[in-house]
Protein backbone atom coordinates (compact mmCIF):
# COMPACT_ATOMS: atom_id res chain seq x y z
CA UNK A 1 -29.81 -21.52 20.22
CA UNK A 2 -31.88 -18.56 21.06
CA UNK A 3 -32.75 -15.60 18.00
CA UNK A 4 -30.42 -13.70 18.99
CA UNK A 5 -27.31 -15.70 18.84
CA UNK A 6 -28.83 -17.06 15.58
CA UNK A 7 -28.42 -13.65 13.98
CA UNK A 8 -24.82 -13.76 15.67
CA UNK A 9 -23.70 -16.50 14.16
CA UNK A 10 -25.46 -15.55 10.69
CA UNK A 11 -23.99 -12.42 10.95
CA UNK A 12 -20.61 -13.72 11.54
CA UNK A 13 -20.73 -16.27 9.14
CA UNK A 14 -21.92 -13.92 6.16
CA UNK A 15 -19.19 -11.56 7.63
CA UNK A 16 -16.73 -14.53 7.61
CA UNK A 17 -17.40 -15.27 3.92
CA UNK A 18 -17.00 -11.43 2.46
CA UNK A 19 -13.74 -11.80 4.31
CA UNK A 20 -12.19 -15.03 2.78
CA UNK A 21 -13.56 -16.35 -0.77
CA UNK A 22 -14.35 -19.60 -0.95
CA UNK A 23 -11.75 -22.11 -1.31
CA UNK A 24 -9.69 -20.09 1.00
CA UNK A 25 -7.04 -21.24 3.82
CA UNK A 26 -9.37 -19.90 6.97
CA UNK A 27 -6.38 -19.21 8.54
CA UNK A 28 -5.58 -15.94 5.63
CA UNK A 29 -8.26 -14.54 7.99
CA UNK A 30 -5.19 -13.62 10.38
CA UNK A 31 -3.29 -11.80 7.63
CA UNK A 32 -6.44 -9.76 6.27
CA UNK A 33 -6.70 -8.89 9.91
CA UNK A 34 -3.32 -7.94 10.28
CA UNK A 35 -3.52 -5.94 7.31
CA UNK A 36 -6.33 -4.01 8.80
CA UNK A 37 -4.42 -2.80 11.70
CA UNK A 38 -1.53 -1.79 10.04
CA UNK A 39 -3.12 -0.04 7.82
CA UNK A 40 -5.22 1.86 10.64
CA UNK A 41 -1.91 2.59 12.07
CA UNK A 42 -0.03 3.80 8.90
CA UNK A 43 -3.08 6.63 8.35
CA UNK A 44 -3.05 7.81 11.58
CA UNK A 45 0.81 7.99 11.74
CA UNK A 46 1.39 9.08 8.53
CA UNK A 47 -0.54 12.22 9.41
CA UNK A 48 0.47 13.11 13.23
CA UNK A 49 4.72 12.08 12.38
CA UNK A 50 5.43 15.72 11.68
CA UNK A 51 3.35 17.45 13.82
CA UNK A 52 4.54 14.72 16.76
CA UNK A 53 8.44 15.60 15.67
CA UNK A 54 7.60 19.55 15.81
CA UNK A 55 6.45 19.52 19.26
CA UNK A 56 9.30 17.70 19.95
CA UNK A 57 11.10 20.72 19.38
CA UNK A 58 12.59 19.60 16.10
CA UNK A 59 13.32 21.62 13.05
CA UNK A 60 11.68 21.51 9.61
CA UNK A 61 14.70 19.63 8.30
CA UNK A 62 14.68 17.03 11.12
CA UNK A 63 11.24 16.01 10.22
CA UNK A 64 12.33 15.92 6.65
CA UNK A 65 15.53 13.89 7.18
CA UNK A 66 13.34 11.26 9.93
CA UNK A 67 10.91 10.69 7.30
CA UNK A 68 13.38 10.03 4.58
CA UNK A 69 15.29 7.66 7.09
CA UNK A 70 12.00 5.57 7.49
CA UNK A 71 11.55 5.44 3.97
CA UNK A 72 15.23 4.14 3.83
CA UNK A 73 15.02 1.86 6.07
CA UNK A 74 11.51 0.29 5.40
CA UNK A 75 13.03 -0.20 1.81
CA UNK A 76 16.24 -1.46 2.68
CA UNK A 77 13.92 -4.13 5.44
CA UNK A 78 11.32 -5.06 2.28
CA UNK A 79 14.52 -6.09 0.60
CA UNK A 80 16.45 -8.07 3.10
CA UNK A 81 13.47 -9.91 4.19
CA UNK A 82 12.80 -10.98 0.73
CA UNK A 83 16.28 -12.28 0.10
CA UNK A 84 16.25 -13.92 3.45
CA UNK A 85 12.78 -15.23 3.91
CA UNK A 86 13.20 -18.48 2.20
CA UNK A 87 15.97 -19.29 4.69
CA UNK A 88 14.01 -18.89 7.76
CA UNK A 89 10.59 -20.64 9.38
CA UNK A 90 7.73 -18.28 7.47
CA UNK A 91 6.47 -17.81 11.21
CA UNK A 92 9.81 -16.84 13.00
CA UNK A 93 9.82 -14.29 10.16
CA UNK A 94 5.94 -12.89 11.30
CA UNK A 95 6.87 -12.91 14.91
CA UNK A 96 10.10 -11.19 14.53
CA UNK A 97 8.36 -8.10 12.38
CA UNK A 98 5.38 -8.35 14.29
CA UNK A 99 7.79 -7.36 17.70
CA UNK A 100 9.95 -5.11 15.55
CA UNK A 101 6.66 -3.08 15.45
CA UNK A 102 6.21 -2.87 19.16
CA UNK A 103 9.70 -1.67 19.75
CA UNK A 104 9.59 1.02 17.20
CA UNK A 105 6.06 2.06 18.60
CA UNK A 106 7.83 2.65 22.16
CA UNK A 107 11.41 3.82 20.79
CA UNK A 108 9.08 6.75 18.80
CA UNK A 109 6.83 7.37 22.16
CA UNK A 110 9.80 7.31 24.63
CA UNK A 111 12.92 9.35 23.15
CA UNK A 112 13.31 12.49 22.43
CA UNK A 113 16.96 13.12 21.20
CA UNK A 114 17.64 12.88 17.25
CA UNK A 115 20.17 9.94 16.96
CA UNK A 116 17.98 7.62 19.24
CA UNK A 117 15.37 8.22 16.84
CA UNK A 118 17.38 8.41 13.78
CA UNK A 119 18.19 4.55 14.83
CA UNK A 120 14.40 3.63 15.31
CA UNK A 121 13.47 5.43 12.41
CA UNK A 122 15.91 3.44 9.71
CA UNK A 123 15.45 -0.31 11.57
CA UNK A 124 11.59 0.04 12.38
CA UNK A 125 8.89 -0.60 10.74
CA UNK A 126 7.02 3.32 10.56
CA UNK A 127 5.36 4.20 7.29
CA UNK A 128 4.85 7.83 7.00
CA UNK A 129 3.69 7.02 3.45
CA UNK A 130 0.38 5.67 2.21
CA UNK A 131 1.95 2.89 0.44
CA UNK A 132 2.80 -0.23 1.87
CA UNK A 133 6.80 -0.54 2.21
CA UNK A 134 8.03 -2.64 4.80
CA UNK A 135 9.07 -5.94 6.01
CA UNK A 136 5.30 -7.08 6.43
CA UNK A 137 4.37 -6.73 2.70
CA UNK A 138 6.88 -9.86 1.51
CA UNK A 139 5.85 -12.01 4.23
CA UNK A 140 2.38 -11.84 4.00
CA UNK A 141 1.93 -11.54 0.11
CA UNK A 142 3.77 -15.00 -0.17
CA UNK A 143 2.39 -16.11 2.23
CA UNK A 144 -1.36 -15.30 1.23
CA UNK A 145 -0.33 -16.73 -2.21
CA UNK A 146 -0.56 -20.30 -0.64
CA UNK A 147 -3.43 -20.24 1.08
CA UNK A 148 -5.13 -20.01 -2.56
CA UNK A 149 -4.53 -20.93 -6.20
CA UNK A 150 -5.74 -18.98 -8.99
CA UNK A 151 -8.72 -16.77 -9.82
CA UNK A 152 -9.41 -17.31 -5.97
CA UNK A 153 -5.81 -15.54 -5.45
CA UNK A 154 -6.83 -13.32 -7.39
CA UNK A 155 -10.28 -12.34 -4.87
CA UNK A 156 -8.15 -12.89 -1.92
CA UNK A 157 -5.38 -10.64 -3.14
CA UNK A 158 -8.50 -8.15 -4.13
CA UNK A 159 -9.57 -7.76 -0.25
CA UNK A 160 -6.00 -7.35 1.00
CA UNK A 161 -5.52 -4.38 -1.15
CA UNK A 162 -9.19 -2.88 -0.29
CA UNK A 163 -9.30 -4.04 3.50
CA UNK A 164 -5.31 -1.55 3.45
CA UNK A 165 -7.14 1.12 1.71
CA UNK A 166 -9.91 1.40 4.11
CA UNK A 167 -8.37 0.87 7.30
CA UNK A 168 -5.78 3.82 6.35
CA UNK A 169 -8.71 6.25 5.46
CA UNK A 170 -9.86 5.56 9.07
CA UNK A 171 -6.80 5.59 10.86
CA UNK A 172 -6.11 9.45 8.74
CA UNK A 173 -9.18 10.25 11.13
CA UNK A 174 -7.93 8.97 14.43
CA UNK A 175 -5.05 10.93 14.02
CA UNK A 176 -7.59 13.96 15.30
CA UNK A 177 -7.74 12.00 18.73
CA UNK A 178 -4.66 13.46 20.27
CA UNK A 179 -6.21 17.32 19.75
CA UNK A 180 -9.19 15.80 21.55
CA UNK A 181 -7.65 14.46 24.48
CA UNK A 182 -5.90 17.80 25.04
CA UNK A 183 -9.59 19.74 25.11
CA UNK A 184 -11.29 17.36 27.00
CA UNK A 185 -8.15 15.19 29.18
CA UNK A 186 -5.91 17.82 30.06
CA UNK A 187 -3.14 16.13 28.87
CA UNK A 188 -0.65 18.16 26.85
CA UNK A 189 -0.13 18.15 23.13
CA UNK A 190 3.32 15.94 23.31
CA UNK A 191 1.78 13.33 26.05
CA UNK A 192 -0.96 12.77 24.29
CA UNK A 193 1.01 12.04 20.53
CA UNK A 194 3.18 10.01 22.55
CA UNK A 195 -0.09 8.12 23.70
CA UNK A 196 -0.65 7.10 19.87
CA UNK A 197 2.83 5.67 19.40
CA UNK A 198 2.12 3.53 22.54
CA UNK A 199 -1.30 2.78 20.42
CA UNK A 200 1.08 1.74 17.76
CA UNK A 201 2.65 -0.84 20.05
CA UNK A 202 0.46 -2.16 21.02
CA UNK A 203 -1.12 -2.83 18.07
CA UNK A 204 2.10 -4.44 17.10
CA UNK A 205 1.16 -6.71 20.67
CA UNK A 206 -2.29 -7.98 18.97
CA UNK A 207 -0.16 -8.49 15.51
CA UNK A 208 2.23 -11.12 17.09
CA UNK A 209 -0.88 -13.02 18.67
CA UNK A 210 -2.18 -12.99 15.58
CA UNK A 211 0.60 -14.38 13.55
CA UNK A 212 1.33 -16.68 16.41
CA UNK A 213 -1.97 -18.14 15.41
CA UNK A 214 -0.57 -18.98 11.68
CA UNK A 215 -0.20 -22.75 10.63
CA UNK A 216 3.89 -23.70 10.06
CA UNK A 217 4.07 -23.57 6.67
CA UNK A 218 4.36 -25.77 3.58
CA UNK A 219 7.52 -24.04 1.74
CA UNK A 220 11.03 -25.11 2.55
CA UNK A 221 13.44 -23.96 4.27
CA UNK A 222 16.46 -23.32 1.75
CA UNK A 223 19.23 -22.36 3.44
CA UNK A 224 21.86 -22.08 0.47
CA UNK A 225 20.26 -20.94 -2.32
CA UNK A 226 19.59 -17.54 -3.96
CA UNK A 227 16.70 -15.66 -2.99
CA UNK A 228 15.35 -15.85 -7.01
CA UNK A 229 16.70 -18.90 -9.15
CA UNK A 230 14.85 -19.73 -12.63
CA UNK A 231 12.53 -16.66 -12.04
CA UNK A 232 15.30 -14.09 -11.85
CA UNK A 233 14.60 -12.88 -15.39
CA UNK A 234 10.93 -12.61 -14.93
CA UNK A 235 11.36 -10.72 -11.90
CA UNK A 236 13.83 -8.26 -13.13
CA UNK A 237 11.56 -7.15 -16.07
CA UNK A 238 8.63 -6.79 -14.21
CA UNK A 239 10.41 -4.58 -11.49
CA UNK A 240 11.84 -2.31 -14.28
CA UNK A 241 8.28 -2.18 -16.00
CA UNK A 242 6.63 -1.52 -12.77
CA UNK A 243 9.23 0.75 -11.94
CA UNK A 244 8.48 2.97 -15.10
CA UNK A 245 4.60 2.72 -13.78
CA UNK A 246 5.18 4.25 -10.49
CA UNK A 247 7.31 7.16 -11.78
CA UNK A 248 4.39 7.90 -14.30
CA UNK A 249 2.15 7.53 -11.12
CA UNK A 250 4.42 10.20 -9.09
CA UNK A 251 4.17 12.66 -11.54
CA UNK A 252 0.69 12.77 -10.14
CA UNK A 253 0.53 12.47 -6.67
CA UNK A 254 -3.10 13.47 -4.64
CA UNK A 255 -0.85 16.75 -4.03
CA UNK A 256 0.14 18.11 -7.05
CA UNK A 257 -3.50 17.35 -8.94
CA UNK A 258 -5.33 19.18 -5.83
CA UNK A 259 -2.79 21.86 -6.75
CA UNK A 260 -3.92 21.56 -10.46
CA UNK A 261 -6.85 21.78 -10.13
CA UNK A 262 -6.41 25.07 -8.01
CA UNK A 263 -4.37 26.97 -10.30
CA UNK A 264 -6.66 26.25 -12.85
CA UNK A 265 -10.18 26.23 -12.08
CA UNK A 266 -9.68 27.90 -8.27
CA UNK A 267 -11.07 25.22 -7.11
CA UNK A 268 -11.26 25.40 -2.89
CA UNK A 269 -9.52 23.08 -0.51
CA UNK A 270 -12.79 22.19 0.58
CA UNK A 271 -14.08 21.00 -2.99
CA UNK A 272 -11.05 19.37 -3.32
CA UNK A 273 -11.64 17.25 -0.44
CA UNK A 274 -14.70 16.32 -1.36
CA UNK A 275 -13.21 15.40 -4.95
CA UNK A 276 -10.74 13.27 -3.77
CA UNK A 277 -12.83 11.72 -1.35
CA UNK A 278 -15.30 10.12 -3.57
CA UNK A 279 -12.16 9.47 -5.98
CA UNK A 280 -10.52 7.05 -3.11
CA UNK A 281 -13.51 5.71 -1.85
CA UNK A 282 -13.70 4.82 -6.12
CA UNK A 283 -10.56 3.49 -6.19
CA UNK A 284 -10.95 1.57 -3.14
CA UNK A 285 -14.12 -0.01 -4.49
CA UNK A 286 -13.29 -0.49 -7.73
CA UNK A 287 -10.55 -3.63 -6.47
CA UNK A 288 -13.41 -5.48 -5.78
CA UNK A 289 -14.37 -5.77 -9.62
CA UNK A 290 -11.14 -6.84 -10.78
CA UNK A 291 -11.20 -10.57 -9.53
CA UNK A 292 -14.98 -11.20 -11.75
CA UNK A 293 -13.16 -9.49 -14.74
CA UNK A 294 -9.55 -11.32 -14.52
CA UNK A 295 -11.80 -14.30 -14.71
CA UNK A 296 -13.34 -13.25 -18.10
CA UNK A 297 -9.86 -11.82 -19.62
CA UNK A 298 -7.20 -12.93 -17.64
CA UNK A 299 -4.77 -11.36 -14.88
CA UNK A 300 -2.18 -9.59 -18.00
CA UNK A 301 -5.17 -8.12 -19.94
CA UNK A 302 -7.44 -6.65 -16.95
CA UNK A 303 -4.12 -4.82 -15.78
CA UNK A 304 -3.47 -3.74 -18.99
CA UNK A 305 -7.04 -2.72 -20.52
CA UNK A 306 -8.09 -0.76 -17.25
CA UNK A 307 -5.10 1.06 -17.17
CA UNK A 308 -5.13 2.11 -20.88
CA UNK A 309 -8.70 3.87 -20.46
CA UNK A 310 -7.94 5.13 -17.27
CA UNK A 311 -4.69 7.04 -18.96
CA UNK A 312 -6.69 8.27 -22.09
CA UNK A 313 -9.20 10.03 -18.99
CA UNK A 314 -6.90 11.57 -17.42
CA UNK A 315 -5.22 12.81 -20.72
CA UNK A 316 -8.35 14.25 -21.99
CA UNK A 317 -8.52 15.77 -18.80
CA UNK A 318 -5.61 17.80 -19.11
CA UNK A 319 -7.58 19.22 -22.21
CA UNK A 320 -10.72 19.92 -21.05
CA UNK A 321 -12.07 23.19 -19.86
CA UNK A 322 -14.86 22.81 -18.26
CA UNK A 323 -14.76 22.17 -14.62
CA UNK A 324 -17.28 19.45 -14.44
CA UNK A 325 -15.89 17.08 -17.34
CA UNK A 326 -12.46 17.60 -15.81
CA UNK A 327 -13.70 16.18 -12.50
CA UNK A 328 -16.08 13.58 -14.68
CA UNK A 329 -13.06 12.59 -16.34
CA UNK A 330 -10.55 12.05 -13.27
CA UNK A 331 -13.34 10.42 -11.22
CA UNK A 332 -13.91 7.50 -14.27
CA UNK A 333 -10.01 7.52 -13.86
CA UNK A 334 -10.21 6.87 -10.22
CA UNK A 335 -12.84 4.42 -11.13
CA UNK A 336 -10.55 1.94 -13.29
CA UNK A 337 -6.82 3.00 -12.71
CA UNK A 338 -6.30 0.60 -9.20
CA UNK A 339 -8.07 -2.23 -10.81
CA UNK A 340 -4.36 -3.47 -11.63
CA UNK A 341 -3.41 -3.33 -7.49
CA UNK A 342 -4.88 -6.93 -6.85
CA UNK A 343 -4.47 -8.17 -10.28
CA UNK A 344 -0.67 -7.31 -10.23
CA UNK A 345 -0.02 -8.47 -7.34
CA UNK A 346 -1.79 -12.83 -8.08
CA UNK A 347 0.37 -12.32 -11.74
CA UNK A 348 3.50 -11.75 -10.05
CA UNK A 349 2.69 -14.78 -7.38
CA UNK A 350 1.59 -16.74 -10.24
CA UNK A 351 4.64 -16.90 -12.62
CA UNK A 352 7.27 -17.28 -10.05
CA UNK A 353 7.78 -20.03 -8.01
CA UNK A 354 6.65 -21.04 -4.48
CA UNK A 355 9.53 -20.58 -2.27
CA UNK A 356 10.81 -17.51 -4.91
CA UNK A 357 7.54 -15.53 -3.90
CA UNK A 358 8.72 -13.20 -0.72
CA UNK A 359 11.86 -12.35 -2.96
CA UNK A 360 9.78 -11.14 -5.74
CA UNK A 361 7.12 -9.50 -3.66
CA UNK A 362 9.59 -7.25 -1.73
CA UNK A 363 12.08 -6.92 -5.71
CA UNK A 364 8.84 -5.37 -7.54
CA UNK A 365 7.61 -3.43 -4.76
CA UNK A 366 10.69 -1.51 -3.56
CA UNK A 367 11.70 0.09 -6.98
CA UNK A 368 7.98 1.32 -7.27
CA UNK A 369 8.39 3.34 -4.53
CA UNK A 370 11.58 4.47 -5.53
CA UNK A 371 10.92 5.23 -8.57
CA UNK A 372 8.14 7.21 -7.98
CA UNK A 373 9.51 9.35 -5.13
CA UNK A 374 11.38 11.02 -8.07
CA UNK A 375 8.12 12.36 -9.92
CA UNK A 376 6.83 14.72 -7.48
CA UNK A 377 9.38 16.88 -7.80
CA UNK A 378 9.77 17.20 -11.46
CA UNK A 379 5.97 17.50 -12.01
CA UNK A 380 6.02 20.21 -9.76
CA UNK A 381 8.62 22.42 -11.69
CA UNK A 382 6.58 21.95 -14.71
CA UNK A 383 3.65 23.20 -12.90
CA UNK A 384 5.84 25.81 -11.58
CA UNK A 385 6.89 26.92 -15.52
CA UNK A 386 3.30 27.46 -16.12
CA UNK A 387 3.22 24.35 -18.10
CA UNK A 388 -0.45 22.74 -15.87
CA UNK A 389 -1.44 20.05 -18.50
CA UNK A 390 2.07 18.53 -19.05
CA UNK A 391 2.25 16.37 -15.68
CA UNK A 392 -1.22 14.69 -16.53
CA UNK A 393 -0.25 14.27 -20.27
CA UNK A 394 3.36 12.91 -18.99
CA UNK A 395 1.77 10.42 -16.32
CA UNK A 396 -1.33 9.30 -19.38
CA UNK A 397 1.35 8.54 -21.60
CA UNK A 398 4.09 7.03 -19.68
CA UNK A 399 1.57 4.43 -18.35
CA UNK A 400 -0.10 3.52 -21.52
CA UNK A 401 3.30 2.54 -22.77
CA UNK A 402 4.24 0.96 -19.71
CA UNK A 403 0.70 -1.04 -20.35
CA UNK A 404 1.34 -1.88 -23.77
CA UNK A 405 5.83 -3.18 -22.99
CA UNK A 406 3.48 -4.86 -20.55
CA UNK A 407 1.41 -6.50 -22.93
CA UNK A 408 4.06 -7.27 -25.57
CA UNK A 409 6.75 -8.66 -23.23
CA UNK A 410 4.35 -10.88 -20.96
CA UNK A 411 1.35 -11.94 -23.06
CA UNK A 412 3.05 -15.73 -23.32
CA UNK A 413 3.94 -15.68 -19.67
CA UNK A 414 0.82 -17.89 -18.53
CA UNK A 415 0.21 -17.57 -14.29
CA UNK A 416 -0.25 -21.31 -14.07
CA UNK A 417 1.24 -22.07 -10.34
């Protein structure tokens, strides 16, 4: 072996191990992949969907009702497929969502009329959110839960949540490729959005290969049973609990703080760009420390003891006058409020059991987003009163006693599978 293809393989290998932790299935390498490309494809849809529908020719409240039908449907899909996954071979289930992709990729670049894409729209899998609702987050959460065991579930969960995060932010940027092709192609605006939904399929092409590469499982197939047996209570708790987090959390969408912080310190879109730049790339990061401090304190009390701090900053920060220790303050929030994402995610694996897990992936992941589709709208009549403090104060202390029911109700609940 030559220098060269030393430093290859080194590369690759040290590459190879930030990827996986150790004691890691190698094949998880397929889903973190997977993840990846989704999540490049949810960023750049997410932003070109509306502008795509307009030149269509379709109103204002088309694109409102499409969007709302994908939403529908992606949460009606996350729910079926959790109730139904234990009854099925784990990799029929990746193949089938994997091609479900591709078809709603060319059903969104080829029609035109409403209906048609009405249809695609409620059985595909588009995301014109930047969470991650759809038939793909039940399968692969349970099955990334046994490929490790642990505080190494805990790591592995920790890149699957930063590896989405990333790979969105870069596919929000590729969404400015279709304005390029029409300066410097001569295609026109329509062709060349239509090009990205072909992108879309086939990125759902490279998915299936990828999940074709996927060992057969080790969970049973059980055909008769209900989708969640002795860990129905568990479940249901921790989907109302989380449910009562992500309402808090849509009181205070990216949106409506940029829009704070307008109204009261006129700060400029660009500045607020910047802000919430360095907050996500914070956040993003900041997933990476939970797994070393779940080891220390456990998976309950790093959810619970990031999240309380991060709720007294933002608090405070509805209080504060002065533009820097506002933006101080919401940064060190942005710092510690995501630690939870991975952490949440191995707890919930952890108490249920095996073949319960893509039931109670997709049964505390769908009321989240549910739930907090209904804050937006009430934060943003209190804003509209003239009342600019009372959606941070609202969100602070709606989560810090969603952290502390969280603490009280689970602290005997020990992950030990």
């Amino acid at each position: 072996m030559n220098t060269r293809e030393g430093r290859t393989v080194s590369l690759t290998h040290r590459m190879s191990r930030w990827l996986l932790p150790a004691g890691v299935d190698s094949a998880a390498r397929w889903l973190l992949i997977s993840r990846g490309l989704r999540g490049f494809c949810d960023g750049f849809i997410a932003v070109l969907l509306p502008a795509y529908l307009l030149a269509l020719g379709f109103g204002q409240l088309d694109v409102g009702l499409i969007s709302t039908t994908t939403l529908i449907g992606s949460a009606l899909a996350t729910i079926v497929v959790g109730a139904l996954a234990r009854r099925f071979a784990p990799r029929r289930m990746f193949v089938f969502a994997a091609a479900l992709m591709v078809g709603t990729g060319l059903g969104f670049g080829g029609l035109s009329s409403l209906l048609p894409i009405l249809i695609v729209a409620f059985v595909g899998t588009l995301n014109p959110s930047s969470g991650d609702v759809s038939l793909f987050l039940p399968l692969e959460q349970s099955r990334l839960a046994e490929m490790a065991a642990g505080d190494t579930r805990t790591a592995l969960f920790a890149r699957y949540s930063l590896i989405g995060a990333l790979s969105a932010s870069l596919g929000s940027l590729a969404a400015g490729l279709p304005a390029w092709l029409v300066a410097h192609a001569g295609v026109t605006e329509p062709l060349a959005m239509r090009a990205m939904f072909v992108l879309y399929a086939g990125t759902g092409v490279v998915i299936w290969f990828l999940y074709r590469r996927l060992p057969h499982s080790g969970t049973q197939i059980q055909r008769h049973t209900a989708p969640l047996d002795q860990s129905r209570g568990i479940v249901t708790r921790l989907a109302l609990l989380f449910s009562v987090d992500a309402f808090a959390g849509g009181l205070l969408v990216n949106s409506l703080l940029s829009l704070w912080l307008m109204q009261r310190f006129g700060l400029s879109v660009g500045a607020a760009g910047r802000f919430f730049f360095w907050a996500g790339l914070l956040t993003a990061l900041s997933q990476l420390a939970a797994p070393p401090l779940a080891r220390k304190i456990g998976l309950l009390n790093t959810m619970v003891f990031t999240h309380i701090p991060a709720s007294l900053c933002l608090i405070a920060a509805a209080f504060t006058a002065s533009l820097p220790a506002t933006l101080a303050l919401l940064l060190a929030r942005s710092a510690l409020s995501q630690m939870d994402v991975p952490t949440r995610t191995a707890y919930v694996m952890a108490v249920v059991t095996p073949s319960e897990r893509p039931a109670a992936a997709s049964f505390t992941s769908v009321p989240r987003s549910l739930a907090a589709s209904l804050g937006p709208t009430l934060a943003g009549g209190l804003i509209g009163m003239g009342w600019l403090g009372a959606p941070l104060v609202a969100c602070g202390a709606l989560k810090i006693t969603y952290d502390l029911s969280l603490l009280f109700l689970f602290r005997h609940v020990k992950p030990d599978r």
